[in-house]
PDB file of N, CA and C in Angstrom:
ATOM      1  N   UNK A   1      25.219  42.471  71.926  1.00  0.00           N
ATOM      2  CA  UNK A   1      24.357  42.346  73.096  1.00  0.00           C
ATOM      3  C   UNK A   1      23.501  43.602  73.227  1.00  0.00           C
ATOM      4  N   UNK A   2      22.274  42.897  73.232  1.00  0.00           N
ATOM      5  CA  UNK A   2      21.291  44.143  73.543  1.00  0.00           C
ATOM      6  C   UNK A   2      21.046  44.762  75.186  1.00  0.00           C
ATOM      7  N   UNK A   3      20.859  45.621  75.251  1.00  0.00           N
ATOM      8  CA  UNK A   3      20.512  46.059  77.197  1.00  0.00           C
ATOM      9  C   UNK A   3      19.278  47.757  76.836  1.00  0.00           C
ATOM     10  N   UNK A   4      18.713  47.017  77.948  1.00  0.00           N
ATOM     11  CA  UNK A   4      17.859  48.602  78.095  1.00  0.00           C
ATOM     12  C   UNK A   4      18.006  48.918  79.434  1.00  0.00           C
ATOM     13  N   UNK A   5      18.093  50.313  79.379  1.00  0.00           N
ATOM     14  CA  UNK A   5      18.367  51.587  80.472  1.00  0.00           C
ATOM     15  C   UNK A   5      16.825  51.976  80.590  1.00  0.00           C
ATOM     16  N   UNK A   6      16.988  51.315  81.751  1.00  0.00           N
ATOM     17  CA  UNK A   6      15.283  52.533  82.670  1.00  0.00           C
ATOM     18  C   UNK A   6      15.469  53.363  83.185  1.00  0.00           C
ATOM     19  N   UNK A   7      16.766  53.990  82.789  1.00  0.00           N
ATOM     20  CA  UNK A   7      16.550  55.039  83.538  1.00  0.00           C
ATOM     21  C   UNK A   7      16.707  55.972  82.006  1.00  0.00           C
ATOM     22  N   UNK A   8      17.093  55.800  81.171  1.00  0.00           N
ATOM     23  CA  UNK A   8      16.871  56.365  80.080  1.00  0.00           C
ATOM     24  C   UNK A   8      15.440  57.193  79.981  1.00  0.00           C
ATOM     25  N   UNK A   9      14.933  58.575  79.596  1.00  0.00           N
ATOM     26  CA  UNK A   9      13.946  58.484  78.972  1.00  0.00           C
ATOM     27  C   UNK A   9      13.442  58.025  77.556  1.00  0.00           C
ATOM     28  N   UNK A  10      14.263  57.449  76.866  1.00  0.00           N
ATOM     29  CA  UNK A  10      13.888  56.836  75.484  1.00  0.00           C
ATOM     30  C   UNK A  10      12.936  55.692  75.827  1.00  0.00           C
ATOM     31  N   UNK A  11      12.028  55.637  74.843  1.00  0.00           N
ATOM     32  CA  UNK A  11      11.127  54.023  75.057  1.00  0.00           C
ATOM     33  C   UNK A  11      12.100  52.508  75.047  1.00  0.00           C
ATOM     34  N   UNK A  12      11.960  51.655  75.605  1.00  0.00           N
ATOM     35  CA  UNK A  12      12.445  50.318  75.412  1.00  0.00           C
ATOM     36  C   UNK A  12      12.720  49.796  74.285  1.00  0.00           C
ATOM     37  N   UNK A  13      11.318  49.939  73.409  1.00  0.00           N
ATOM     38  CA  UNK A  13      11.366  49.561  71.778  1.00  0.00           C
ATOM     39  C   UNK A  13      12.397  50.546  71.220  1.00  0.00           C
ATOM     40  N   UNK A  14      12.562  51.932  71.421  1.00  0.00           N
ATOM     41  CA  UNK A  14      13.590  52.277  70.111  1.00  0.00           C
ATOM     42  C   UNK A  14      14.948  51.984  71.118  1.00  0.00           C
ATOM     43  N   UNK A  15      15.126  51.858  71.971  1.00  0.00           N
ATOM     44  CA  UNK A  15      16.691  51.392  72.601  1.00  0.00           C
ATOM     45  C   UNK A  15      16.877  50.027  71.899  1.00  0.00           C
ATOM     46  N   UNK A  16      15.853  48.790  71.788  1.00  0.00           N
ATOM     47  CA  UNK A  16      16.371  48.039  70.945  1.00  0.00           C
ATOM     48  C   UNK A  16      16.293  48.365  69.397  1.00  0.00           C
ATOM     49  N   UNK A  17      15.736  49.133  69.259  1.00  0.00           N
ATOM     50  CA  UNK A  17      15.682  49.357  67.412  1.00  0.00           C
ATOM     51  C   UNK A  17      16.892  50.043  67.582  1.00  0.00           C
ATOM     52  N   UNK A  18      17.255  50.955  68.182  1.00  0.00           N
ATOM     53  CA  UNK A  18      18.716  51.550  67.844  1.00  0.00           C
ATOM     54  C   UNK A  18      19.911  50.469  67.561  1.00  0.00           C
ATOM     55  N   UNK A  19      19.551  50.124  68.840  1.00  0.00           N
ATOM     56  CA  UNK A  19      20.836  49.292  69.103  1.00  0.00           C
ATOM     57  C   UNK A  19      21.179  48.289  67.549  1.00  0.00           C
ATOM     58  N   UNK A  20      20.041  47.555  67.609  1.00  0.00           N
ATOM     59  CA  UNK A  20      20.033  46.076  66.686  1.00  0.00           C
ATOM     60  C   UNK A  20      20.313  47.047  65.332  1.00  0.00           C
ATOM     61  N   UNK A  21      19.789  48.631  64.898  1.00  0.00           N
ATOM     62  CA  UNK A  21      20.350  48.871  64.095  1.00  0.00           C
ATOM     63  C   UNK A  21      21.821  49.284  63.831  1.00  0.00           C
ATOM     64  N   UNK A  22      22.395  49.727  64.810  1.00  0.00           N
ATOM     65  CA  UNK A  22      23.878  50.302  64.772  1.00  0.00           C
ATOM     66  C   UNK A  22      24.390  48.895  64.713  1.00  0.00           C
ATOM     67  N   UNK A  23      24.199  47.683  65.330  1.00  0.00           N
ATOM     68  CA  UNK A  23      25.157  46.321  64.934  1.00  0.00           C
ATOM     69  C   UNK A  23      25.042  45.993  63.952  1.00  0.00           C
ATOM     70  N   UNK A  24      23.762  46.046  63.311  1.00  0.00           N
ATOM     71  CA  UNK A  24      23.655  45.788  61.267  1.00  0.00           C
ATOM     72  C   UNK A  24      24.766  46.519  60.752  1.00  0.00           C
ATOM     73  N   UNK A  25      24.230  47.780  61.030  1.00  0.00           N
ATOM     74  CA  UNK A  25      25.386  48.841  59.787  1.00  0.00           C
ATOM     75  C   UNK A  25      27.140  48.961  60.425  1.00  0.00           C
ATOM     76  N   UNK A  26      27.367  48.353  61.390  1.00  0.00           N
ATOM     77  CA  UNK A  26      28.657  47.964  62.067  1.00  0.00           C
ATOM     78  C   UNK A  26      29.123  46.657  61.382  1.00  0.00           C
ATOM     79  N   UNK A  27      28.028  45.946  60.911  1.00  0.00           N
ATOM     80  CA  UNK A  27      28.917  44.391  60.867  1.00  0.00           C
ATOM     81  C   UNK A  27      28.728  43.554  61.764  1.00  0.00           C
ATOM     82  N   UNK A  28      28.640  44.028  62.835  1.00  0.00           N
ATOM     83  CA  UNK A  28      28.343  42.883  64.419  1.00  0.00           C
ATOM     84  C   UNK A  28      27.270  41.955  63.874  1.00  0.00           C
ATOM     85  N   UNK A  29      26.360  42.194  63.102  1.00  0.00           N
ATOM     86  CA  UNK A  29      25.476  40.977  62.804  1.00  0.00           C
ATOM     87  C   UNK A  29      25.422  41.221  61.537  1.00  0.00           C
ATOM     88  N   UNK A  30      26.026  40.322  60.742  1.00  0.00           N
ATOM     89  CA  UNK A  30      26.159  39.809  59.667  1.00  0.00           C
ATOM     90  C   UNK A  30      25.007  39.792  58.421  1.00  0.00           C
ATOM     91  N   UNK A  31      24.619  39.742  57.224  1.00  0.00           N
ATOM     92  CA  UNK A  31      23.712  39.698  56.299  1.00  0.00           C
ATOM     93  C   UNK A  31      23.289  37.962  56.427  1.00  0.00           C
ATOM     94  N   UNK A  32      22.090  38.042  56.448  1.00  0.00           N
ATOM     95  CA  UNK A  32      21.216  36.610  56.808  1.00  0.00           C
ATOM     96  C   UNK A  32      21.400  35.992  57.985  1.00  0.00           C
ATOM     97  N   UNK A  33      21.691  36.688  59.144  1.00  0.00           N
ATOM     98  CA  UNK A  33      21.989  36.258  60.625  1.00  0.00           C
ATOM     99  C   UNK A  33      20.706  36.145  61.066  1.00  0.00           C
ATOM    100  N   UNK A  34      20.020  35.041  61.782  1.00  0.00           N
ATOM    101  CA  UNK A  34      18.946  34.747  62.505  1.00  0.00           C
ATOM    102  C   UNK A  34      19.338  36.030  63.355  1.00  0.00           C
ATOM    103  N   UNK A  35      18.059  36.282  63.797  1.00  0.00           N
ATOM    104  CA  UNK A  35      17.988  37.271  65.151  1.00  0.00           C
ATOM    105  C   UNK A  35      16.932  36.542  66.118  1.00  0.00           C
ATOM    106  N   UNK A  36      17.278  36.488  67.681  1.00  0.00           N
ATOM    107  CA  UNK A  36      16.379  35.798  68.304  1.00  0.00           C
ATOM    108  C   UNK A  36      14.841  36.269  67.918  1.00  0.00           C
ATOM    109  N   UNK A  37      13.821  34.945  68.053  1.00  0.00           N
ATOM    110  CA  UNK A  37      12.639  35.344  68.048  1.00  0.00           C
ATOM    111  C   UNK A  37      11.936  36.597  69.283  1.00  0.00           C
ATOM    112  N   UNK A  38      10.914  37.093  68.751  1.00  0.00           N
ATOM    113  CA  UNK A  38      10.372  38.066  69.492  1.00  0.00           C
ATOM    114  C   UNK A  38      10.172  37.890  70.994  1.00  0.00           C
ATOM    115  N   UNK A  39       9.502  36.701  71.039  1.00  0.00           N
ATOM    116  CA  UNK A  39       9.325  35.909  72.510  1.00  0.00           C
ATOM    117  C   UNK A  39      10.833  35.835  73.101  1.00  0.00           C
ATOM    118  N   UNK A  40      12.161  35.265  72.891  1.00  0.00           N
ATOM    119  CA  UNK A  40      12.682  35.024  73.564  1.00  0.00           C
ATOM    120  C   UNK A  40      13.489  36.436  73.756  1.00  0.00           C
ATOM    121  N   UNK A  41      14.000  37.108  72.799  1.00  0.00           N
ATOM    122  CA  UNK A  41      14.827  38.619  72.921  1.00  0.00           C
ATOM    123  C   UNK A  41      13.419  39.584  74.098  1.00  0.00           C
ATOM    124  N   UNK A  42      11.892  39.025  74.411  1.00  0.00           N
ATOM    125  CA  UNK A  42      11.627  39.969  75.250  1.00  0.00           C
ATOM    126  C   UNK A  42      11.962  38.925  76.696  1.00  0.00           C
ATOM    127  N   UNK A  43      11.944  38.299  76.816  1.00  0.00           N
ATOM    128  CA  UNK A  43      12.570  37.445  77.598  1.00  0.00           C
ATOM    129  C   UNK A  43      14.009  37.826  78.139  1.00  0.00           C
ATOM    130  N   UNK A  44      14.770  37.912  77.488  1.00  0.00           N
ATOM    131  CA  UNK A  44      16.362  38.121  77.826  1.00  0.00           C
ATOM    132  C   UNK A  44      16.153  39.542  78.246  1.00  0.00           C
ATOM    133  N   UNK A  45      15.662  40.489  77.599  1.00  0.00           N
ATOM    134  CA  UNK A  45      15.387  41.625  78.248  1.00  0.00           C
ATOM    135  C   UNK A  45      14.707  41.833  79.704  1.00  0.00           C
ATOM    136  N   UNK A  46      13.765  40.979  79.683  1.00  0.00           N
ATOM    137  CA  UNK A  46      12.565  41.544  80.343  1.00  0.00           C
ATOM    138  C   UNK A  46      11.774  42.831  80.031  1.00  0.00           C
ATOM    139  N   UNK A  47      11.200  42.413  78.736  1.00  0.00           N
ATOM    140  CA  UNK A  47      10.207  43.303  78.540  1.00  0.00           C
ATOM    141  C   UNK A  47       8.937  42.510  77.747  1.00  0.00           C
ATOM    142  N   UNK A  48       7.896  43.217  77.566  1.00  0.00           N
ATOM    143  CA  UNK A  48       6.660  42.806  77.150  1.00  0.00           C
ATOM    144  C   UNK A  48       7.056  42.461  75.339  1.00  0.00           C
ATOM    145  N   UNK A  49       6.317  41.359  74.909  1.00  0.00           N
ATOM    146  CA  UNK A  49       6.829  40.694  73.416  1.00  0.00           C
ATOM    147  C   UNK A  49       6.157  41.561  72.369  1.00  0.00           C
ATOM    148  N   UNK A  50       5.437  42.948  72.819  1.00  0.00           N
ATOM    149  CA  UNK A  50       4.976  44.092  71.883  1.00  0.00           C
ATOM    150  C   UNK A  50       6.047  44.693  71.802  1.00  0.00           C
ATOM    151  N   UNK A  51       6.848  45.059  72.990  1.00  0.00           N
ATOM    152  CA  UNK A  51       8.047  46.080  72.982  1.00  0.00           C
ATOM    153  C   UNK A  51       9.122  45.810  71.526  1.00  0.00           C
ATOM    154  N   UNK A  52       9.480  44.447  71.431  1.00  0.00           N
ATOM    155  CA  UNK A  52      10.276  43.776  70.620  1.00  0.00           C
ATOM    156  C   UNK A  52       9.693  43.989  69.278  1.00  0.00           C
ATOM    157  N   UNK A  53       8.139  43.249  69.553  1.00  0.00           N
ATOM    158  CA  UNK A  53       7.483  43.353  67.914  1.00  0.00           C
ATOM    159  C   UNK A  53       7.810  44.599  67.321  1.00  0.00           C
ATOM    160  N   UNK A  54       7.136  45.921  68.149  1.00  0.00           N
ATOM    161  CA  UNK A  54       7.232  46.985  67.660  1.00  0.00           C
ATOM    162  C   UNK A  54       8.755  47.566  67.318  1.00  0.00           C
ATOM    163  N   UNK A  55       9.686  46.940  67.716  1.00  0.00           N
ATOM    164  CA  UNK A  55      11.152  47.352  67.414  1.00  0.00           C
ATOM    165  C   UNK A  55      11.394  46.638  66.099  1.00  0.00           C
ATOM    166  N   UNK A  56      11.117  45.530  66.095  1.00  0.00           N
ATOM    167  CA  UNK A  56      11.084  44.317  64.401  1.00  0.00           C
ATOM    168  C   UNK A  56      10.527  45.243  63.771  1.00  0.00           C
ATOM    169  N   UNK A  57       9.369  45.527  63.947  1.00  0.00           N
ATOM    170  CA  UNK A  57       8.659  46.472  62.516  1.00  0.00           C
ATOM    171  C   UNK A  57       9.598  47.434  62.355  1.00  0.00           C
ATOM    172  N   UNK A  58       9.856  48.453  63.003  1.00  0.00           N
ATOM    173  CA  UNK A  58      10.784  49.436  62.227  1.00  0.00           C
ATOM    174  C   UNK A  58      11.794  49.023  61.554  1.00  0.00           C
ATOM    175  N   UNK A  59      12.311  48.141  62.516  1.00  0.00           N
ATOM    176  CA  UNK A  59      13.775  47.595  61.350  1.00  0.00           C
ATOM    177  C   UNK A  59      13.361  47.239  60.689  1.00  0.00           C
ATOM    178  N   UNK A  60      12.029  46.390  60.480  1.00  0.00           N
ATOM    179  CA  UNK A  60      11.728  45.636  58.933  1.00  0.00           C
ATOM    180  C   UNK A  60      10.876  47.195  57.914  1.00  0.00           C
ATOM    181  N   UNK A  61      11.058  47.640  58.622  1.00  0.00           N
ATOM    182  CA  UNK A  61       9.983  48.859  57.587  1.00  0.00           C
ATOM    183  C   UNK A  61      11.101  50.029  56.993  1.00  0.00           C
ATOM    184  N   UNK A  62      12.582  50.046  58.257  1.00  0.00           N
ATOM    185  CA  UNK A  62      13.538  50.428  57.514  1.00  0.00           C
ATOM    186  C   UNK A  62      14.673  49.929  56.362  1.00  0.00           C
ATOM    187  N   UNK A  63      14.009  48.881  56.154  1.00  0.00           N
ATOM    188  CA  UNK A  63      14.739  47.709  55.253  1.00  0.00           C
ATOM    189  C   UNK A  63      16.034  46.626  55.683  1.00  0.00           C
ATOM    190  N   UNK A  64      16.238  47.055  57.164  1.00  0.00           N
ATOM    191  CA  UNK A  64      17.192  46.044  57.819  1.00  0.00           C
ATOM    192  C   UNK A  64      17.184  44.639  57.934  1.00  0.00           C
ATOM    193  N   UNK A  65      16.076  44.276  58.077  1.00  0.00           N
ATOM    194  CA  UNK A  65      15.469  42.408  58.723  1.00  0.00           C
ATOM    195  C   UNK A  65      14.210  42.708  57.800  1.00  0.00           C
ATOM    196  N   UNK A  66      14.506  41.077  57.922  1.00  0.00           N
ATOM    197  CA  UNK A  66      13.243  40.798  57.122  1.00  0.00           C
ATOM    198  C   UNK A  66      12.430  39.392  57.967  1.00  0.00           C
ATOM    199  N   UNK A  67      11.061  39.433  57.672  1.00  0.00           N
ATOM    200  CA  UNK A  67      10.964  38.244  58.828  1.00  0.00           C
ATOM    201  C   UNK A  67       9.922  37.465  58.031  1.00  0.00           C
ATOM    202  N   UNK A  68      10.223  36.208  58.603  1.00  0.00           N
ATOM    203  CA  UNK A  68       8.933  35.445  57.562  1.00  0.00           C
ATOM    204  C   UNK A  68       8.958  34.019  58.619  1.00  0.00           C
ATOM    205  N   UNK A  69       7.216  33.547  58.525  1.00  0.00           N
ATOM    206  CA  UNK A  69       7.703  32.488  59.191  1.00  0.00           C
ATOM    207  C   UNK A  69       8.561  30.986  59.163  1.00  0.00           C
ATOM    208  N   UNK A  70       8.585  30.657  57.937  1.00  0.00           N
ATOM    209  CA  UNK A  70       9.447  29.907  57.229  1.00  0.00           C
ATOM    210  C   UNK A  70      11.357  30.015  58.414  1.00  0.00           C
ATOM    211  N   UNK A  71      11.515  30.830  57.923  1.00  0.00           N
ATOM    212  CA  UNK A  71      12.941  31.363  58.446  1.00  0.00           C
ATOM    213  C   UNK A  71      13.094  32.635  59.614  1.00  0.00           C
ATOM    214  N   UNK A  72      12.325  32.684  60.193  1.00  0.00           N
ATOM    215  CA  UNK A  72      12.545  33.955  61.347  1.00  0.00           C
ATOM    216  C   UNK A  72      12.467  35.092  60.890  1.00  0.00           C
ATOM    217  N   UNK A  73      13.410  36.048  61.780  1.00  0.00           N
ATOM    218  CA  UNK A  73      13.979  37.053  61.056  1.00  0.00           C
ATOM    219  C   UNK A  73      15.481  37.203  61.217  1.00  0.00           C
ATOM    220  N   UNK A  74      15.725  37.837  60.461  1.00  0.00           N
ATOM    221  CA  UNK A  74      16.955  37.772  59.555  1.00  0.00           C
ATOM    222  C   UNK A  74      17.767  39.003  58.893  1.00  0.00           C
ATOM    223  N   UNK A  75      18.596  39.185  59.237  1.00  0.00           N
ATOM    224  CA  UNK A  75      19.516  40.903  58.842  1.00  0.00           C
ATOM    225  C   UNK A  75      19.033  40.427  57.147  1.00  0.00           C
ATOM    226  N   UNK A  76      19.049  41.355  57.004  1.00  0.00           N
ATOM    227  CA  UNK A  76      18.670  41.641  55.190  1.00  0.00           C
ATOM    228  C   UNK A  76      20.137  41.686  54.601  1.00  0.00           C
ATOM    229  N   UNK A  77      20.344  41.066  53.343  1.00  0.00           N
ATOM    230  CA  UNK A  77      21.570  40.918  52.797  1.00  0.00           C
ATOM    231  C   UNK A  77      21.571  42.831  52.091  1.00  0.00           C
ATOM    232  N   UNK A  78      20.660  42.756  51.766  1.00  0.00           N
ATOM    233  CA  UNK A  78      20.839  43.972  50.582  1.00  0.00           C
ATOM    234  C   UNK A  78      19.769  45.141  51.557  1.00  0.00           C
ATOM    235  N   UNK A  79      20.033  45.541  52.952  1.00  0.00           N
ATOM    236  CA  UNK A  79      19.509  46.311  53.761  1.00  0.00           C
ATOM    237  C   UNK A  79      20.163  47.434  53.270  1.00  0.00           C
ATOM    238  N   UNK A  80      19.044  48.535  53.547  1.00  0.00           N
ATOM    239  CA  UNK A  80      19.300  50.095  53.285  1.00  0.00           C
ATOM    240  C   UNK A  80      18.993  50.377  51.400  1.00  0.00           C
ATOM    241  N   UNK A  81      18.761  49.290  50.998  1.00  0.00           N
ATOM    242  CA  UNK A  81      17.968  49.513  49.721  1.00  0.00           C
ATOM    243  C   UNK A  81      16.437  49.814  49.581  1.00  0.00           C
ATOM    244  N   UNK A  82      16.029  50.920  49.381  1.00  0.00           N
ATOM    245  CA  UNK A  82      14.647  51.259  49.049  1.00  0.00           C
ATOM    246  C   UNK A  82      14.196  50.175  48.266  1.00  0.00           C
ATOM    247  N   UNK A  83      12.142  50.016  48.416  1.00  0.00           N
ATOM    248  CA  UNK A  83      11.976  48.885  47.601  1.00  0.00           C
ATOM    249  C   UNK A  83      11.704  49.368  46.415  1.00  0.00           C
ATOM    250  N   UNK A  84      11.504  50.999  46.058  1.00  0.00           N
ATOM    251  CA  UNK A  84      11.617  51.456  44.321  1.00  0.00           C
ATOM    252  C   UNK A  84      12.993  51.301  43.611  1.00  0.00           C
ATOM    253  N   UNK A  85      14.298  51.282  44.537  1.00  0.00           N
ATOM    254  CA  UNK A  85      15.246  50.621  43.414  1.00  0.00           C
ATOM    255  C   UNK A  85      15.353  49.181  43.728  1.00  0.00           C
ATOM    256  N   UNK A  86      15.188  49.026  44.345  1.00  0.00           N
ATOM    257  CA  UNK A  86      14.842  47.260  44.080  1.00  0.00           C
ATOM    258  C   UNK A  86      13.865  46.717  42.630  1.00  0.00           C
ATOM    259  N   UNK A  87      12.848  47.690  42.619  1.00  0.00           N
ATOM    260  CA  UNK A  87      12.200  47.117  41.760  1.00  0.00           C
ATOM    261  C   UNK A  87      12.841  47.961  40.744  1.00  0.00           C
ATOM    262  N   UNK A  88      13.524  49.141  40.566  1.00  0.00           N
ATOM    263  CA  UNK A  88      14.368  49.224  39.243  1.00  0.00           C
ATOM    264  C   UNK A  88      15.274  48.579  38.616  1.00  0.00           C
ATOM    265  N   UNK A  89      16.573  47.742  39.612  1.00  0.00           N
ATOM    266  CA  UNK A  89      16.928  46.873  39.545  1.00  0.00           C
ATOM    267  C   UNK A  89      16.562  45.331  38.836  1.00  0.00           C
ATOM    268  N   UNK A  90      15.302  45.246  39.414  1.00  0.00           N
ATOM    269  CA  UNK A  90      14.595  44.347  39.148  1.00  0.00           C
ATOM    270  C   UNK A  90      13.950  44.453  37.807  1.00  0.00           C
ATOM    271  N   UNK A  91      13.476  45.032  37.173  1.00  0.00           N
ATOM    272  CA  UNK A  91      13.429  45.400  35.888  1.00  0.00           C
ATOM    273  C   UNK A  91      14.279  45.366  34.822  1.00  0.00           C
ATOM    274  N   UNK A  92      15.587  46.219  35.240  1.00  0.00           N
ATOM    275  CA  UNK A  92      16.563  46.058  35.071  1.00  0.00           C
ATOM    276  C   UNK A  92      17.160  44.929  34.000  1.00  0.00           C
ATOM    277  N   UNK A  93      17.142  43.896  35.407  1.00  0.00           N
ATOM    278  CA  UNK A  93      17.835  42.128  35.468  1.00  0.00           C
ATOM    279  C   UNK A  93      17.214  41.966  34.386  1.00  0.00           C
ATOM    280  N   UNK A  94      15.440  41.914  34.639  1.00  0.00           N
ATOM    281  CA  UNK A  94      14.438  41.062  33.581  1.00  0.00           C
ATOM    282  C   UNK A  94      15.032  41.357  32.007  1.00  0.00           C
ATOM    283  N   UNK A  95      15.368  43.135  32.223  1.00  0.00           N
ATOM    284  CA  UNK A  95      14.924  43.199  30.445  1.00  0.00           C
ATOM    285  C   UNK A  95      16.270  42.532  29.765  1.00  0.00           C
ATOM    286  N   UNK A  96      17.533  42.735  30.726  1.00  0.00           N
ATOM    287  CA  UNK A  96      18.966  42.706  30.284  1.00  0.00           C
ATOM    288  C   UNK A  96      18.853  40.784  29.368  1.00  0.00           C
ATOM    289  N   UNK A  97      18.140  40.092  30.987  1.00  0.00           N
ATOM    290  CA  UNK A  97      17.982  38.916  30.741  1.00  0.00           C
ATOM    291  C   UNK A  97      17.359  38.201  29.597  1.00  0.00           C
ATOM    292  N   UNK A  98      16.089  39.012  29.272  1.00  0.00           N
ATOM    293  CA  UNK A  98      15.198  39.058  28.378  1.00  0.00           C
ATOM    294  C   UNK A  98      16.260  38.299  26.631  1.00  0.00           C
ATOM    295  N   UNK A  99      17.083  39.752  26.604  1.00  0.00           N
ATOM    296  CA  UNK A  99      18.226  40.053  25.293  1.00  0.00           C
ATOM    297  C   UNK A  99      19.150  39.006  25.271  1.00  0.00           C
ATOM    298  N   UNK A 100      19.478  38.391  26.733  1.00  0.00           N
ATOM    299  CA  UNK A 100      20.474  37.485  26.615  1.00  0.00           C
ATOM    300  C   UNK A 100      21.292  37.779  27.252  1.00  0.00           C
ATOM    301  N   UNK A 101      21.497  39.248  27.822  1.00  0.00           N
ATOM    302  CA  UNK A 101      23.101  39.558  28.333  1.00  0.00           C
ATOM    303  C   UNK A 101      22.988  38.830  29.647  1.00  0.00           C
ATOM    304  N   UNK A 102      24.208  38.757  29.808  1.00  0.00           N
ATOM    305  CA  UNK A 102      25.252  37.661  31.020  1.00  0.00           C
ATOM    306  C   UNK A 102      24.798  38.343  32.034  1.00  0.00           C
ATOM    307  N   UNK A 103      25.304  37.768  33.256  1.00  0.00           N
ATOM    308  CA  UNK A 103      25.152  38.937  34.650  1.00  0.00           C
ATOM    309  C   UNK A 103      26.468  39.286  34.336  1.00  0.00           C
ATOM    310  N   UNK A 104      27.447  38.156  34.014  1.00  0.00           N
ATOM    311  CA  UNK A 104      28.920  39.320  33.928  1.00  0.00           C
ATOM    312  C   UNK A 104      28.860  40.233  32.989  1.00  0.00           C
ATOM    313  N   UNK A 105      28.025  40.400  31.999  1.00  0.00           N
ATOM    314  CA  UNK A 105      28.180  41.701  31.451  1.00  0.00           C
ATOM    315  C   UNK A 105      27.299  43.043  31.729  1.00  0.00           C
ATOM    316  N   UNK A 106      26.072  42.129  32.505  1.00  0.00           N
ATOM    317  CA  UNK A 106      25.315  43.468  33.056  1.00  0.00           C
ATOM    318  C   UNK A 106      25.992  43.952  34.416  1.00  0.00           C
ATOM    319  N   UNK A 107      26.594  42.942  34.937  1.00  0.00           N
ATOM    320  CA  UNK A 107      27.335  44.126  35.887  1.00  0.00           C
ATOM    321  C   UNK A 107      28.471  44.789  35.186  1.00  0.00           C
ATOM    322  N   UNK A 108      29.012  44.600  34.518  1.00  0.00           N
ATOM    323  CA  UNK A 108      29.585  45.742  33.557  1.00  0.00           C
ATOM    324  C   UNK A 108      29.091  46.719  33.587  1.00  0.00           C
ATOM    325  N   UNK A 109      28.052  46.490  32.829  1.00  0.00           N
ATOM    326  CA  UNK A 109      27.432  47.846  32.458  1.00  0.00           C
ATOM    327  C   UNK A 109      27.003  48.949  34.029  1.00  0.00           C
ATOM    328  N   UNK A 110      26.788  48.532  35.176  1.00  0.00           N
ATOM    329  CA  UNK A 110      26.084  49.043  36.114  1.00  0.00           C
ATOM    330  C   UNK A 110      27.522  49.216  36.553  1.00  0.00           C
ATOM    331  N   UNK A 111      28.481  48.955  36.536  1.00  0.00           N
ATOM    332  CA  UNK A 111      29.842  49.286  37.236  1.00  0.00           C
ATOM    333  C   UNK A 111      30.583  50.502  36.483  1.00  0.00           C
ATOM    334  N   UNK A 112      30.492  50.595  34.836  1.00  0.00           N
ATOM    335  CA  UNK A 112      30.587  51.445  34.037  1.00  0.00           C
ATOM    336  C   UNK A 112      29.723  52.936  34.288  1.00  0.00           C
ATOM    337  N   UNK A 113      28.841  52.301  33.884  1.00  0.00           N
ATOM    338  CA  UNK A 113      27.679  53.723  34.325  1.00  0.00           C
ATOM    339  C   UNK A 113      27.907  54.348  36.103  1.00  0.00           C
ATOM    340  N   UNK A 114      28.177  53.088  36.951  1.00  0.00           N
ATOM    341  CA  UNK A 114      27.882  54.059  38.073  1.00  0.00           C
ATOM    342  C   UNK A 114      29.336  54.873  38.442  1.00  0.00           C
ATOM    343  N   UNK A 115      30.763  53.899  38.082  1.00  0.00           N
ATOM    344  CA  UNK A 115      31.718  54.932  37.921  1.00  0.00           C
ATOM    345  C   UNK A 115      31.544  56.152  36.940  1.00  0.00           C
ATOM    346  N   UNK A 116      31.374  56.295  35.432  1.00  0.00           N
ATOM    347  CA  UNK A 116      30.527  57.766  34.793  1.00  0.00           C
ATOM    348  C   UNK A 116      29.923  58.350  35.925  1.00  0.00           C
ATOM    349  N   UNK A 117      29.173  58.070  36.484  1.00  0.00           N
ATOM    350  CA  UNK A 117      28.439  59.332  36.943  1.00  0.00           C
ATOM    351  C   UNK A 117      29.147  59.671  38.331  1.00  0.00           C
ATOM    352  N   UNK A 118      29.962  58.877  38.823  1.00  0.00           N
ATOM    353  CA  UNK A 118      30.699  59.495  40.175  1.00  0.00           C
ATOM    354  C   UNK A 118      31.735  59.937  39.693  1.00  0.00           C
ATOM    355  N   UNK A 119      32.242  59.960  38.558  1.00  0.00           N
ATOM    356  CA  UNK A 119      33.107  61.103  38.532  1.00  0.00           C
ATOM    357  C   UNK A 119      32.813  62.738  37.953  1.00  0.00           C
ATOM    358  N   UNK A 120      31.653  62.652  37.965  1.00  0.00           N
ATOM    359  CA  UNK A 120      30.991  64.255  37.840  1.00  0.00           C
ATOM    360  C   UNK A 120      31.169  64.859  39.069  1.00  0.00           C
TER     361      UNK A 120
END
């Protein structure tokens, strides 16, 4: 549950960007959880539907939610991933795929390598 304090001096928008972010990285809202639309979460609040927008963008610009109109928005399964290792990753997949290797063996390899280097 979201709530804003007026008597807070923090803005409205980052009291809900805080908030909606500490329940992501808690678990309270789950990976691919609808999140109410903009209109109705400024509604339940009572606040203006910029206040909200502008709270969506950060979370979506910090990689938390993702929003599209198709499907809303939505906790990000793979949130807190930058989009340069995403696209290393993504490269990655292609070339492994390219050769033939399995996903069960390329996660091998990425489970191998990333234990190597955490034990330095």
């Amino acid at each position: 549950m979201i709530t804003i304090d007026e008597d807070q001096a923090t803005p409205p928008f980052e009291q809900i960007r805080a908030q909606l972010a500490d329940q992501i990285r808690a678990g309270s809202l789950a990976a691919d959880q609808r999140l109410p639309s903009m209109r109705q979460l400024a509604t339940d609040l009572r606040v203006a539907t910029g206040t909200v927008a502008r709270a969506y963008a950060a979370l979506e610009a910090a990689g938390l939610i993702s929003t599209s109109r198709a499907s809303g928005t939505r906790v990000r399964a793979d949130q807190g991933i930058d989009d340069e290792s995403r696209a290393s990753a993504r490269r990655f997949a292609q070339a492994l795929h390219r050769r033939g290797v399995s996903l069960d063996d390329a996660l091998s390899v990425v489970r191998a390598e990333w234990s190597r280097i955490s034990n330095f």
